[in-house]
N, C-alpha and C. Protein backbone atom coordinates (compact mmCIF):
# COMPACT_ATOMS: atom_id res chain seq x y z
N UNK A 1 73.12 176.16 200.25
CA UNK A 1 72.51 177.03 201.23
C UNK A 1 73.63 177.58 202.11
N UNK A 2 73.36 178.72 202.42
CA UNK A 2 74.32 179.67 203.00
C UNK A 2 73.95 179.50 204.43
N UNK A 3 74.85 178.68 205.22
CA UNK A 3 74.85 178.11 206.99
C UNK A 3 76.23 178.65 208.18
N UNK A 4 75.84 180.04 208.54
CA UNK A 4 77.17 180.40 209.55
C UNK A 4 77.82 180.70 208.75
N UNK A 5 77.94 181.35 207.55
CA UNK A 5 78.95 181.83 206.57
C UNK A 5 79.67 180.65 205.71
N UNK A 6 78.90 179.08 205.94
CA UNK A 6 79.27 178.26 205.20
C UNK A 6 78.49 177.83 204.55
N UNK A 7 78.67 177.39 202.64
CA UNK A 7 77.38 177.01 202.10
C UNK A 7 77.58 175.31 201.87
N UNK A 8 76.50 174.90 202.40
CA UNK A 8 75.96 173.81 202.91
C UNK A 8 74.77 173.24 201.84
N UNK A 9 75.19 172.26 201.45
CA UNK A 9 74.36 171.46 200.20
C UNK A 9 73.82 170.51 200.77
N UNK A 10 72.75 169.50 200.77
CA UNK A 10 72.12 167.94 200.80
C UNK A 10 72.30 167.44 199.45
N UNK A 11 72.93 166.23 200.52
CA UNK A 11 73.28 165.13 199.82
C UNK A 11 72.75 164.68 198.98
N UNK A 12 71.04 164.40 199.15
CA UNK A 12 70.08 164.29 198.51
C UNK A 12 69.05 165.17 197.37
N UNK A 13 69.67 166.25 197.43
CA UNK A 13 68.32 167.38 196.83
C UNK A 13 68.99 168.39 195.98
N UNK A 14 68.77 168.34 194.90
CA UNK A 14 69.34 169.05 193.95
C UNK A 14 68.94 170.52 193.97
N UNK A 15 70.33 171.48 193.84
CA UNK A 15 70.23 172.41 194.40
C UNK A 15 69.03 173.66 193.87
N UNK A 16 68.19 173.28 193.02
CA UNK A 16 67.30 174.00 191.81
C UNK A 16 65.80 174.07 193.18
N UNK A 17 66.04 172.32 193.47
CA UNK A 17 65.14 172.55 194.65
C UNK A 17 65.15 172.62 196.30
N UNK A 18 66.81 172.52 196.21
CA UNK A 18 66.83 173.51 197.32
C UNK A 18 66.35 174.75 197.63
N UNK A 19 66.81 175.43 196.58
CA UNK A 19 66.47 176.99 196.08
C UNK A 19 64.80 177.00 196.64
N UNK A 20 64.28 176.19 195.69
CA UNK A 20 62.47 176.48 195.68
C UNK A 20 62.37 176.32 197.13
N UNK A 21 62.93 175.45 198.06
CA UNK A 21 62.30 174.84 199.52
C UNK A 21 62.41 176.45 200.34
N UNK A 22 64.03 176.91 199.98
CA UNK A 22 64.19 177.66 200.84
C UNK A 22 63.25 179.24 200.44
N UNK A 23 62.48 179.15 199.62
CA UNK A 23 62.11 180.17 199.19
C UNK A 23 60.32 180.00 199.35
N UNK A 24 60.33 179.31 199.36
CA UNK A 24 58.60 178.07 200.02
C UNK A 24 58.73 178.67 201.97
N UNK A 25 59.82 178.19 202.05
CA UNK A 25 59.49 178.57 203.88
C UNK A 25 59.98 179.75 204.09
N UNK A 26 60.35 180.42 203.21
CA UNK A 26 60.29 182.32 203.69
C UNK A 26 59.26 182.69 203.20
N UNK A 27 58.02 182.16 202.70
CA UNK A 27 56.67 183.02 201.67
C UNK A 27 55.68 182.36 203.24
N UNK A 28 56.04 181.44 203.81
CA UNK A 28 55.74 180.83 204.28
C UNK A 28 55.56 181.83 205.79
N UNK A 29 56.60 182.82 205.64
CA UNK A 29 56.28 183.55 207.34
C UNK A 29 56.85 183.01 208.35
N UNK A 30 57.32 183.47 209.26
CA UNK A 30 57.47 183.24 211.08
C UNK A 30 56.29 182.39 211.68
N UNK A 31 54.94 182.80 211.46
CA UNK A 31 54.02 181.95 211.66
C UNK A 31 53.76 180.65 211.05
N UNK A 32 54.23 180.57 209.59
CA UNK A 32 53.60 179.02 208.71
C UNK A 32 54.82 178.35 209.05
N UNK A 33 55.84 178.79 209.38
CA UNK A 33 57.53 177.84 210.19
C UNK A 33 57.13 177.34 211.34
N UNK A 34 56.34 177.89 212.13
CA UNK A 34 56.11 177.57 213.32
C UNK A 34 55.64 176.59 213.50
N UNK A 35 54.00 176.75 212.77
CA UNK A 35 53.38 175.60 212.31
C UNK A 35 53.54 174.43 212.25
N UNK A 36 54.45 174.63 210.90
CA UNK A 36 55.00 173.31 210.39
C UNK A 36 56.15 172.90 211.14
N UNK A 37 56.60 173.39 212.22
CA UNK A 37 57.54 173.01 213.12
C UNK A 37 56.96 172.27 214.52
N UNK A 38 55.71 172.73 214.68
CA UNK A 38 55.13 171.99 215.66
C UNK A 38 54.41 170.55 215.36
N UNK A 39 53.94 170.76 213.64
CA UNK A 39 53.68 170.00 213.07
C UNK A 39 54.37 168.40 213.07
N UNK A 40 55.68 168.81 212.72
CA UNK A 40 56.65 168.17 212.45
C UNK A 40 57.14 167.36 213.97
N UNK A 41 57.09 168.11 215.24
CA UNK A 41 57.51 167.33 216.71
C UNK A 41 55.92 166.50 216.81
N UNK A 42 54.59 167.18 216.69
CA UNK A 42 53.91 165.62 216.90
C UNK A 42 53.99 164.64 216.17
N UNK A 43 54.58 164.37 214.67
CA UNK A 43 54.29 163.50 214.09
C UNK A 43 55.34 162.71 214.49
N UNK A 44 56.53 163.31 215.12
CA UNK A 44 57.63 162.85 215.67
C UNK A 44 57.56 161.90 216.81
N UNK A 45 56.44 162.63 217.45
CA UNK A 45 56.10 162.08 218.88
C UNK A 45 55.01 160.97 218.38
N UNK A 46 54.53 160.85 217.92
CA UNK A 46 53.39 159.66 217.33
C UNK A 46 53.88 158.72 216.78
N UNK A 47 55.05 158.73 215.65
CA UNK A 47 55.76 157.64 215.58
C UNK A 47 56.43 157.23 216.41
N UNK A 48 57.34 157.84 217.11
CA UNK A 48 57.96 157.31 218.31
C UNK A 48 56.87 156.66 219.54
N UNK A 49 56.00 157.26 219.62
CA UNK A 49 55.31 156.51 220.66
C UNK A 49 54.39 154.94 220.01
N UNK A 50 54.48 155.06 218.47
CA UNK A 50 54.02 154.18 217.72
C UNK A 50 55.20 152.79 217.81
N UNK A 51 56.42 152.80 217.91
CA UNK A 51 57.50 152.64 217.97
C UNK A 51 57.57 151.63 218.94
N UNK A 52 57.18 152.49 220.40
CA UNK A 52 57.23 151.79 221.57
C UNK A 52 55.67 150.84 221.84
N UNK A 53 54.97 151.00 221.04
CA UNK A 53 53.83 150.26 221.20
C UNK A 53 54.23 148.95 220.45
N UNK A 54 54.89 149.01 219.18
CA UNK A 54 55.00 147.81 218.50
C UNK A 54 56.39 146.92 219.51
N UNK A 55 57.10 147.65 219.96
CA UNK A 55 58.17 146.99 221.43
C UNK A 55 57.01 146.32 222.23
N UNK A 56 56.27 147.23 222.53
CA UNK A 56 56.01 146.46 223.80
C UNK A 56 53.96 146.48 223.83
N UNK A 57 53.28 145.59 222.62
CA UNK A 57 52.04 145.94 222.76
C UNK A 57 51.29 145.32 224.03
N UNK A 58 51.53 144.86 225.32
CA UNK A 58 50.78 144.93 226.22
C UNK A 58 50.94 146.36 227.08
N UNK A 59 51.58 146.96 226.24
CA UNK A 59 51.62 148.35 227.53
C UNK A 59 50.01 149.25 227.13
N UNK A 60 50.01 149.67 228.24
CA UNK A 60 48.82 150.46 228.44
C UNK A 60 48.95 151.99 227.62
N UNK A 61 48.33 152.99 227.70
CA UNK A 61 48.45 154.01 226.91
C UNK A 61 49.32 155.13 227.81
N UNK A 62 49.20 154.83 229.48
CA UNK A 62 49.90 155.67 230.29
C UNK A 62 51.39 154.90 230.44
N UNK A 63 51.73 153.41 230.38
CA UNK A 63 52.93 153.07 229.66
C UNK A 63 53.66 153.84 228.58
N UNK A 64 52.85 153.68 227.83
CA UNK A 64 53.22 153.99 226.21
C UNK A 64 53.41 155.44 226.60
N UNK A 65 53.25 156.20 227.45
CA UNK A 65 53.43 158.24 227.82
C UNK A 65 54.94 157.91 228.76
N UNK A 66 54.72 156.84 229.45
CA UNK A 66 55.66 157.05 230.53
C UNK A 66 57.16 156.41 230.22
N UNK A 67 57.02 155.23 228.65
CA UNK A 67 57.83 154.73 228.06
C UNK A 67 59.01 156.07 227.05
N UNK A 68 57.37 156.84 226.41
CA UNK A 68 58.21 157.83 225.87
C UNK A 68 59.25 159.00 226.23
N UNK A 69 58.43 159.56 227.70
CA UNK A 69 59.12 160.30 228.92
C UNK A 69 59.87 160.02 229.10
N UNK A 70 60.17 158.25 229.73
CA UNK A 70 61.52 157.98 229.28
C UNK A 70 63.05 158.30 228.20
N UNK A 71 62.24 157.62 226.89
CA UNK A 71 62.95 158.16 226.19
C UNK A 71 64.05 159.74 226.37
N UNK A 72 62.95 161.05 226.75
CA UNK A 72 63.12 162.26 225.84
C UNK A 72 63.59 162.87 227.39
N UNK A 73 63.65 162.09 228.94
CA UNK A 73 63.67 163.05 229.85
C UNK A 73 65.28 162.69 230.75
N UNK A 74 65.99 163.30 230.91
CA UNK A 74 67.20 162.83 231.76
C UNK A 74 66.70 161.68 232.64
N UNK A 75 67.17 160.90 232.97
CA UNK A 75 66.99 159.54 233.50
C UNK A 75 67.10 160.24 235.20
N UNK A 76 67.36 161.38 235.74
CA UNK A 76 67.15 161.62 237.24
C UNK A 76 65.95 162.41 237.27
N UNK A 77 65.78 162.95 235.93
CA UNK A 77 64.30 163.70 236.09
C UNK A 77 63.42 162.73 236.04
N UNK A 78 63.47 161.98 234.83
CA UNK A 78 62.58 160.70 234.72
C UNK A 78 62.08 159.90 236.68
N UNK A 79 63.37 159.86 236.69
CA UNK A 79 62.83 158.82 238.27
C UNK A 79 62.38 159.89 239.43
N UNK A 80 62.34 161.16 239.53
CA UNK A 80 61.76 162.34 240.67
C UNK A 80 60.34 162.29 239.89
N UNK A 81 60.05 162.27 238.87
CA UNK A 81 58.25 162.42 238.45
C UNK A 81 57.65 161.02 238.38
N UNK A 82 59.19 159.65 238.16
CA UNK A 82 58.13 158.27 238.13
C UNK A 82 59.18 157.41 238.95
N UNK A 83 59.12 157.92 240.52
CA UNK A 83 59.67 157.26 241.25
C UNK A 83 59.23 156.05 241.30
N UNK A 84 60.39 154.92 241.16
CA UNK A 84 60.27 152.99 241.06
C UNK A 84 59.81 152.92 239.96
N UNK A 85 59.78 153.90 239.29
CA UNK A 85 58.98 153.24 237.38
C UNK A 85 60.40 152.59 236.76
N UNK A 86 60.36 151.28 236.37
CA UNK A 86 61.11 150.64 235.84
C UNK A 86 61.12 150.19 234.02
N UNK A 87 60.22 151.41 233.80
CA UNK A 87 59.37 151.39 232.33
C UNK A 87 60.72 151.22 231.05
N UNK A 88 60.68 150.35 229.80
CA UNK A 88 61.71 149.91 229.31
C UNK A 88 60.93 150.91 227.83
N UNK A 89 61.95 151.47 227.16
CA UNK A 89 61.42 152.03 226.17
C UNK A 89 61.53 151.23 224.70
């Protein structure tokens, strides 16, 4: 695959179906990328918050939001929206 004027292979995926993938998400549209791009951050966010539940299963479900926030938010933003939250991710 052709990346910034450099062509760029996986390690894993032989290039016959590289070809097909990259030719699957251009039939695919601006809209079906999108999709499957938003697709792709909740399932992201569900395992990860799945993640922190198996860490820590007495946390509550607003834990388990405020564990992940953690995770994904600068640690000074984190403490201005959950001032004294000492939440462990």
């Amino acid at each position: 695959m052709l990346y910034n004027n450099y062509m760029v292979r996986s390690a894993d995926t032989s290039q016959i179906t590289e070809l097909k993938q990259i030719e699957t998400l251009r039939r695919m549209g601006l809209p079906g990328r999108a999709e499957l791009t938003f697709q792709l951050c909740d399932n992201l966010r569900q395992i990860t918050k799945a993640g922190i539940r198996h860490r820590h299963p007495d946390y509550t479900d607003q834990q388990i939001t405020q564990a992940y926030l953690r995770l994904i938010l600068e640690l000074e933003l984190f403490q201005q929206i959950f001032p004294g939250c000492e939440i462990e991710p």
